[in-house]
Protein backbone atom coordinates (compact mmCIF):
# COMPACT_ATOMS: atom_id res chain seq x y z
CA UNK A 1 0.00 0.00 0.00
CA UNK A 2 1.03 3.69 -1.09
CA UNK A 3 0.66 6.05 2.01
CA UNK A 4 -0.39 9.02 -0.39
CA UNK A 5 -0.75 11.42 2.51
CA UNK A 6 2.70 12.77 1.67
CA UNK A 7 1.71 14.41 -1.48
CA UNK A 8 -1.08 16.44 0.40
CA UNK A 9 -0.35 20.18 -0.60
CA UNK A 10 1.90 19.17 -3.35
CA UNK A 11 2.15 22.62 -5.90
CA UNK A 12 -0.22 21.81 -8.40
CA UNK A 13 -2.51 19.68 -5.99
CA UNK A 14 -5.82 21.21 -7.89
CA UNK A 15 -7.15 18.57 -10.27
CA UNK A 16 -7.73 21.60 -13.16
CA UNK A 17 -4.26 22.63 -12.54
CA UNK A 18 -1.52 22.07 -15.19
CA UNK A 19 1.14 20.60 -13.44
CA UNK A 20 4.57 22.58 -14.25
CA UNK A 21 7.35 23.02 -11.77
CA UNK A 22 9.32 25.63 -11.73
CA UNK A 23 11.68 27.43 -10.09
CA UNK A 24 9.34 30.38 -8.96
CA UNK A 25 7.15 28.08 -7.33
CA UNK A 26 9.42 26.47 -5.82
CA UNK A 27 10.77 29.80 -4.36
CA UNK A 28 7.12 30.91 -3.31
CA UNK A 29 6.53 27.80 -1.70
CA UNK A 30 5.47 26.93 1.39
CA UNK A 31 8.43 24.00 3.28
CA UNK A 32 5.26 21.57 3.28
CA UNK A 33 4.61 22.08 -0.09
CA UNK A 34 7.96 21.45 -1.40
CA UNK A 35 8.41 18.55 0.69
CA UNK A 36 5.08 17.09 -0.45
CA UNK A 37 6.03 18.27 -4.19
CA UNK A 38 9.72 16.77 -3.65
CA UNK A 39 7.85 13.43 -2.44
CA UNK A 40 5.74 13.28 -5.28
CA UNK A 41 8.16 13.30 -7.88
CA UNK A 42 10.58 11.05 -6.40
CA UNK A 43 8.11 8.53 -6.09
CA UNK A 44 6.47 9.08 -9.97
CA UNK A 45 8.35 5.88 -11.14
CA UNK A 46 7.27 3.97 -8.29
CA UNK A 47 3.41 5.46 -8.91
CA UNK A 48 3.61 4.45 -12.51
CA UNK A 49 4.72 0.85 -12.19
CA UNK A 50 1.86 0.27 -9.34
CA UNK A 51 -0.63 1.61 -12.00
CA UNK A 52 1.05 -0.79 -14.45
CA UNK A 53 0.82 -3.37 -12.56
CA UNK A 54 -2.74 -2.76 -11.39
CA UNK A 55 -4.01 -2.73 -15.11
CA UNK A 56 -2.58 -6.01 -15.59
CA UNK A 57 -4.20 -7.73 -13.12
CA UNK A 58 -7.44 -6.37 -14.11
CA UNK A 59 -7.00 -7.28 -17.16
CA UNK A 60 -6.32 -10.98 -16.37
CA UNK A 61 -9.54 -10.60 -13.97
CA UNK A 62 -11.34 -9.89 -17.00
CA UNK A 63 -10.10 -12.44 -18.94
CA UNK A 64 -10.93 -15.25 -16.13
């Protein structure tokens, strides 16, 4: 399981927002928000192959 909490208050946390860092947000931003936004990223890879893998195994659920 993901504990997601640590992206609450990430920068572009809005779901109408366009998500694009950069450097004057960063500056402007609050420590929690960078930390959450920091989090976020680092973790994108591991966010993507959970999403991956949670495709496949509804797909094989559909297939049964």
């Amino acid at each position: 399981m993901i504990d997601t909490d640590k992206y609450k208050g990430h920068l572009a946390h809005l779901e109408y927002e366009v998500w694009a860092f950069t450097d004057f947000m960063d500056i402007n931003a609050t420590h929690e928000e960078r930390c959450a936004t920091d989090a976020l990223l680092n973790d994108a890879p591991l966010l993507l192959e959970r999403v991956i893998h949670l495709e496949h195994i509804l797909k094989c659920a559909k297939d049964v």
